[in-house]
C-alpha atoms as a PDB file:
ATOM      1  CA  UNK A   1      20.133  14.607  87.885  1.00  0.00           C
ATOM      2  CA  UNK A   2      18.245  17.704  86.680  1.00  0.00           C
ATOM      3  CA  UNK A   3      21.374  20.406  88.054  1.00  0.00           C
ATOM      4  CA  UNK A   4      20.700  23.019  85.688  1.00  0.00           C
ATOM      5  CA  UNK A   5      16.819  23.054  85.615  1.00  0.00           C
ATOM      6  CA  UNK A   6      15.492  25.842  86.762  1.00  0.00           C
ATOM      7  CA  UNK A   7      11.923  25.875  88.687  1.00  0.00           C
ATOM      8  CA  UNK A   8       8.647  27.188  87.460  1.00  0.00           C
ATOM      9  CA  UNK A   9       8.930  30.677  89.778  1.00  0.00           C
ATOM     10  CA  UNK A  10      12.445  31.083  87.990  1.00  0.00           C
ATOM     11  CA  UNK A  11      11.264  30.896  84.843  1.00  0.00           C
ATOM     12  CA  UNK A  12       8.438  33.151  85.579  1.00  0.00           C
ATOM     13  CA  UNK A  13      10.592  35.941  86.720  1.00  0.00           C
ATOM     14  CA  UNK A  14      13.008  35.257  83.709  1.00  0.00           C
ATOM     15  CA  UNK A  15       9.789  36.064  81.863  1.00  0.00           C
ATOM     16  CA  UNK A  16       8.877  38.835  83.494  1.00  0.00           C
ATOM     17  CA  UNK A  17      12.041  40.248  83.138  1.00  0.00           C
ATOM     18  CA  UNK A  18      12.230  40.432  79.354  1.00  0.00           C
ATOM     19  CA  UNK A  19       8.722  41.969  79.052  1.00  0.00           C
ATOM     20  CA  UNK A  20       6.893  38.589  78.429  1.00  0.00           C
ATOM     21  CA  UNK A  21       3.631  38.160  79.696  1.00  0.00           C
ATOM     22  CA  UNK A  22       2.987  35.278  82.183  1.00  0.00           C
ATOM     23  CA  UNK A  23      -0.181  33.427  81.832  1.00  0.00           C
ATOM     24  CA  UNK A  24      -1.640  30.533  83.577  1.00  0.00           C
ATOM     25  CA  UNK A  25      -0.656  28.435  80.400  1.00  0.00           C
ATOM     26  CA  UNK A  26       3.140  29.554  80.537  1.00  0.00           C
ATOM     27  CA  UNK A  27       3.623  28.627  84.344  1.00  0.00           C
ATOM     28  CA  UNK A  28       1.625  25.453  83.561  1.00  0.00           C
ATOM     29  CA  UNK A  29       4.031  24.693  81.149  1.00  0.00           C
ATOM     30  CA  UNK A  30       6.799  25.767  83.256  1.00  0.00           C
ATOM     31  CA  UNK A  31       5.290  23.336  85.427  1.00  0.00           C
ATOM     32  CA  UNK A  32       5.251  20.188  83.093  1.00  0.00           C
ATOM     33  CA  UNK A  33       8.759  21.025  82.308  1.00  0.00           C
ATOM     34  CA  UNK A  34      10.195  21.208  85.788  1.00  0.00           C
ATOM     35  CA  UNK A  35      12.425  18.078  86.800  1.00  0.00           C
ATOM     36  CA  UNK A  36      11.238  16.399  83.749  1.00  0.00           C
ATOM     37  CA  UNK A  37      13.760  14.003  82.299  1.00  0.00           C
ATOM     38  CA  UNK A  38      11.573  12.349  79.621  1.00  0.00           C
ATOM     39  CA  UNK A  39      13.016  14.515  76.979  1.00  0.00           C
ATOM     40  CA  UNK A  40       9.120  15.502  76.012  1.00  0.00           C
ATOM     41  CA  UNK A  41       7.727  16.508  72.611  1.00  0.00           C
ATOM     42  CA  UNK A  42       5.643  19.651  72.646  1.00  0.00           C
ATOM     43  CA  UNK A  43       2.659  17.116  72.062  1.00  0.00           C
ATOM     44  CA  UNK A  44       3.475  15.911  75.381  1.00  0.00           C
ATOM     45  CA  UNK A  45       3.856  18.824  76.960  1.00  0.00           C
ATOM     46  CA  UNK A  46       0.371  19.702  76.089  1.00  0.00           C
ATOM     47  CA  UNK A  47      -1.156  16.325  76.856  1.00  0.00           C
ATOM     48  CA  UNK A  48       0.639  16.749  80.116  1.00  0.00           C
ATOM     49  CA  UNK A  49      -0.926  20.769  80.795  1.00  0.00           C
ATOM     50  CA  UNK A  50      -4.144  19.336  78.980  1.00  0.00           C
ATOM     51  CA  UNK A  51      -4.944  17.828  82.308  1.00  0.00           C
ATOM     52  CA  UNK A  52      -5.102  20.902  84.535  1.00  0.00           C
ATOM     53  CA  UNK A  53      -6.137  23.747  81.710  1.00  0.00           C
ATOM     54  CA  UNK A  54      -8.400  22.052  79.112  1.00  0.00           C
ATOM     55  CA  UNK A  55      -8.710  25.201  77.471  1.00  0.00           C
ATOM     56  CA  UNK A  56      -4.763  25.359  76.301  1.00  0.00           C
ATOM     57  CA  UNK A  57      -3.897  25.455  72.749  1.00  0.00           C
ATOM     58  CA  UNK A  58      -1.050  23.376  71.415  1.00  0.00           C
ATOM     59  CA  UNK A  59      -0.255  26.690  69.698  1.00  0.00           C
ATOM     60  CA  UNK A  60       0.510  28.245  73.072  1.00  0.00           C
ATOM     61  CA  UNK A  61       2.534  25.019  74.074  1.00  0.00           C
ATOM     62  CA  UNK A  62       4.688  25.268  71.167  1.00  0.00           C
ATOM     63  CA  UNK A  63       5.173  28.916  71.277  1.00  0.00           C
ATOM     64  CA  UNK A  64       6.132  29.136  75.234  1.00  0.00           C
ATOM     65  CA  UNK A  65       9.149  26.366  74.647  1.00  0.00           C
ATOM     66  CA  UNK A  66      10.049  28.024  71.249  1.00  0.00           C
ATOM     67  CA  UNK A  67      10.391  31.003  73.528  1.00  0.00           C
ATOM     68  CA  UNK A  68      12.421  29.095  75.972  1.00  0.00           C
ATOM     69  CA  UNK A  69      14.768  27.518  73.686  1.00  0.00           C
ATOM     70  CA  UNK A  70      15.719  31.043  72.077  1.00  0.00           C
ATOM     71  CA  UNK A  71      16.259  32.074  75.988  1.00  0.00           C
ATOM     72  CA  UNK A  72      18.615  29.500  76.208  1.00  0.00           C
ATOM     73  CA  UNK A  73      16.333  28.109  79.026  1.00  0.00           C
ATOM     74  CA  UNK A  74      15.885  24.479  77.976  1.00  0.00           C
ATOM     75  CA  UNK A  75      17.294  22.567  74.154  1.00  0.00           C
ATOM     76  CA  UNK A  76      15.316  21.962  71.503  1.00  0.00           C
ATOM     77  CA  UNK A  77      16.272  18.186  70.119  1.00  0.00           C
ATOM     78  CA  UNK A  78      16.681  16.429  67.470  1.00  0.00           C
ATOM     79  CA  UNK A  79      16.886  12.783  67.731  1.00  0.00           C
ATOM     80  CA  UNK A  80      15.506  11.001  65.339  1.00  0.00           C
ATOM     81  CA  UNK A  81      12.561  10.157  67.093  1.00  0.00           C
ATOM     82  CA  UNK A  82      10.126  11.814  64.887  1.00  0.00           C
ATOM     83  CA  UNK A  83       9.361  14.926  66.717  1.00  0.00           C
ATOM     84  CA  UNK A  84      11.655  17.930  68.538  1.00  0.00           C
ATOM     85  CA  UNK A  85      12.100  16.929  71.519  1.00  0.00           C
ATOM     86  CA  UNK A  86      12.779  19.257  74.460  1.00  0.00           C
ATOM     87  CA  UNK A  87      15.587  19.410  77.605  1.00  0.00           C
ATOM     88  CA  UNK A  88      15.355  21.256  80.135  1.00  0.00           C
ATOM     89  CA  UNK A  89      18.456  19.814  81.548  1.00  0.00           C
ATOM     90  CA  UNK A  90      21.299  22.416  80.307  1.00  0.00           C
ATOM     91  CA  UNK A  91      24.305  20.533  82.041  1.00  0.00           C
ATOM     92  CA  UNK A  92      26.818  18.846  80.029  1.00  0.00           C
ATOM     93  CA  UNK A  93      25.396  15.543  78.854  1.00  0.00           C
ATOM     94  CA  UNK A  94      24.776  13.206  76.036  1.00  0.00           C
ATOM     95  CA  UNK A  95      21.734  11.037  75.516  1.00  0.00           C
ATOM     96  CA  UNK A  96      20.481   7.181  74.864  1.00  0.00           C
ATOM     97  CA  UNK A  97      17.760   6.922  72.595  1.00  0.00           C
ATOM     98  CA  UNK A  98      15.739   3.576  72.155  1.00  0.00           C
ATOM     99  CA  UNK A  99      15.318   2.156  68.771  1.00  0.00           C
ATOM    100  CA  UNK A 100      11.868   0.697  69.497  1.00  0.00           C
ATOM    101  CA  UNK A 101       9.709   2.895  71.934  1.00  0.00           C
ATOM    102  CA  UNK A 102      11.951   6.519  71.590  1.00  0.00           C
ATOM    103  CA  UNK A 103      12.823   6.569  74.982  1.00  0.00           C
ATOM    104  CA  UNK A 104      15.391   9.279  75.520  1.00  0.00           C
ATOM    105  CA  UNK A 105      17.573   9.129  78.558  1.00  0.00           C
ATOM    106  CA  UNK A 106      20.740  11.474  79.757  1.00  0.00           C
ATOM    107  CA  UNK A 107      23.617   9.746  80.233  1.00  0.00           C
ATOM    108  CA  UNK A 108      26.531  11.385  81.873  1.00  0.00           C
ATOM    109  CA  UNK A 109      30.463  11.133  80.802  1.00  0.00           C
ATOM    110  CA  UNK A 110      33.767  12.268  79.975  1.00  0.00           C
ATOM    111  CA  UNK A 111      34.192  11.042  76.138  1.00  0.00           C
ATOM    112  CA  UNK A 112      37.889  12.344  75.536  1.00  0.00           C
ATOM    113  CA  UNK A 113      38.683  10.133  73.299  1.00  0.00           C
ATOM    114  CA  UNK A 114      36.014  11.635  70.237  1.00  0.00           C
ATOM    115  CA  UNK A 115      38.694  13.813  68.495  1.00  0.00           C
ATOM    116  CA  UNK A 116      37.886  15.019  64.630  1.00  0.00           C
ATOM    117  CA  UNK A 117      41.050  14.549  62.383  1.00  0.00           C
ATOM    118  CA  UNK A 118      42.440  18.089  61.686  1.00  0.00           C
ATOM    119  CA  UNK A 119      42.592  17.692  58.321  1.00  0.00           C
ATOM    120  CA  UNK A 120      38.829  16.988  58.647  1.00  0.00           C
ATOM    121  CA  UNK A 121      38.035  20.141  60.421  1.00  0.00           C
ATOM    122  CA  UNK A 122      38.314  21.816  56.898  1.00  0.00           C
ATOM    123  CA  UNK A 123      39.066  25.619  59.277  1.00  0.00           C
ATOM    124  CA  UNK A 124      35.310  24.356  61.464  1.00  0.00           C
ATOM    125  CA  UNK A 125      36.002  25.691  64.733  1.00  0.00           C
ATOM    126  CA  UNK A 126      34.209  23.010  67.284  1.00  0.00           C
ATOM    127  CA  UNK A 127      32.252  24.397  70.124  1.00  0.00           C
ATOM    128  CA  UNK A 128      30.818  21.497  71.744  1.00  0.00           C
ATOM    129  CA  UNK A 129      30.367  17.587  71.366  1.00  0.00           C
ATOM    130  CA  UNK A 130      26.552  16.067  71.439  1.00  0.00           C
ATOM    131  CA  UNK A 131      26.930  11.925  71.537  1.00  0.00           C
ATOM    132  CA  UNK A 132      24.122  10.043  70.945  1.00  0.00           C
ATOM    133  CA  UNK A 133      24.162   6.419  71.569  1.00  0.00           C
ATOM    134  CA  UNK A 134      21.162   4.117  70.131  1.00  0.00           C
ATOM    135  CA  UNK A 135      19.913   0.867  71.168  1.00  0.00           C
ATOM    136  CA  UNK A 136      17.429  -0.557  73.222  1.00  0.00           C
ATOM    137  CA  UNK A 137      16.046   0.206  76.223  1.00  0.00           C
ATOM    138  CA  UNK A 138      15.624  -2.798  78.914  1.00  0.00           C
ATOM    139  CA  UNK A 139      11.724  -2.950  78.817  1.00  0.00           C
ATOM    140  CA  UNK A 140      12.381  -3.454  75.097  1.00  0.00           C
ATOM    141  CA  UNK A 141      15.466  -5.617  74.928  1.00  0.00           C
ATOM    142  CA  UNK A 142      13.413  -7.812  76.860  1.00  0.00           C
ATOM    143  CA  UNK A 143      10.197  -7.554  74.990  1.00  0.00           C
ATOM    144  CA  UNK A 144      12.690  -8.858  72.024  1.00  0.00           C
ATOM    145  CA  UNK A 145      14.461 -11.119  73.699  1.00  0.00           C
ATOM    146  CA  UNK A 146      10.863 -12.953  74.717  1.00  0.00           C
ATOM    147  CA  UNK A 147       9.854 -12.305  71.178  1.00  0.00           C
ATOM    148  CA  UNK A 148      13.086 -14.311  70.097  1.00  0.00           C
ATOM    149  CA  UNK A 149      12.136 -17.249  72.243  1.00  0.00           C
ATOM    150  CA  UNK A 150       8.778 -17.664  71.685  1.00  0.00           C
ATOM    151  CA  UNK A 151       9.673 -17.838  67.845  1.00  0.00           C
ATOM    152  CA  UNK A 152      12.204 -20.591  68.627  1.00  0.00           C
ATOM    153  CA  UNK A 153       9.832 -22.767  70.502  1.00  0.00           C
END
């Protein structure tokens, strides 16, 4: 559930209305963001615009979701994967992260119970709470799991 994504012709005008030129790369890239929920890397981005404008610089790639992540537009991650990786999904949510392939999924949930101890806080004032829970996914689990087996036998 993509709610707060918002479509290629929105973020053209969003563009537009700050004084930022739209190109054929940017709306591609607008494109290969829209109701994408694999939590791309700006390599993927570009593989993924690579295919319709061969003549795209990752340069360009990398500077159109920089631009969109100081807009507020999508969220520039950090999850231990190796490389940023970029939402475009800006409703509240938390993420699963595989362990083996770097699969990044949104999961969605209330987790009242994550409290910091006040005398922790040390005066922090705490905005928001980012969970991130890591494991496997269930192509991998079962890639292990048959892994596991055929060592026993």
């Amino acid at each position: 559930m993509l709610a707060a994504v918002k479509t290629p012709a929105e973020l053209t005008e969003l563009f537009r209305s700050r004084g930022l030129k739209i190109t054929p790369q940017r709306v591609s890239i607008f494109r290969a963001l829209y109701d994408n929920d694999t939590h791309p890397t700006a390599e993927a981005v570009y593989a993924k615009v690579l295919e319709e404008m061969p003549t795209i610089s990752l340069r360009t790639v990398y500077q159109t979701l920089n631009d969109l992540a100081a807009m507020g537009e999508i969220t520039q991650l950090d999850l231990g994967t190796g490389s940023a990786r970029f939402d475009p999904n800006l409703s509240p949510h938390h993420h699963l992260v595989c362990e083996s392939c770097g699969q990044v999924r949104d999961v969605y949930g209330e987790f009242d119970g994550v409290k910091i101890p006040k005398n922790k806080l040390a005066g922090f004032q705490v905005s928001s709470t980012e969970i991130v829970f890591r494991g496997l996914c269930p192509d991998c689990a079962a890639a292990a799991e048959y892994a596991g087996a055929g060592a026993a036998t």
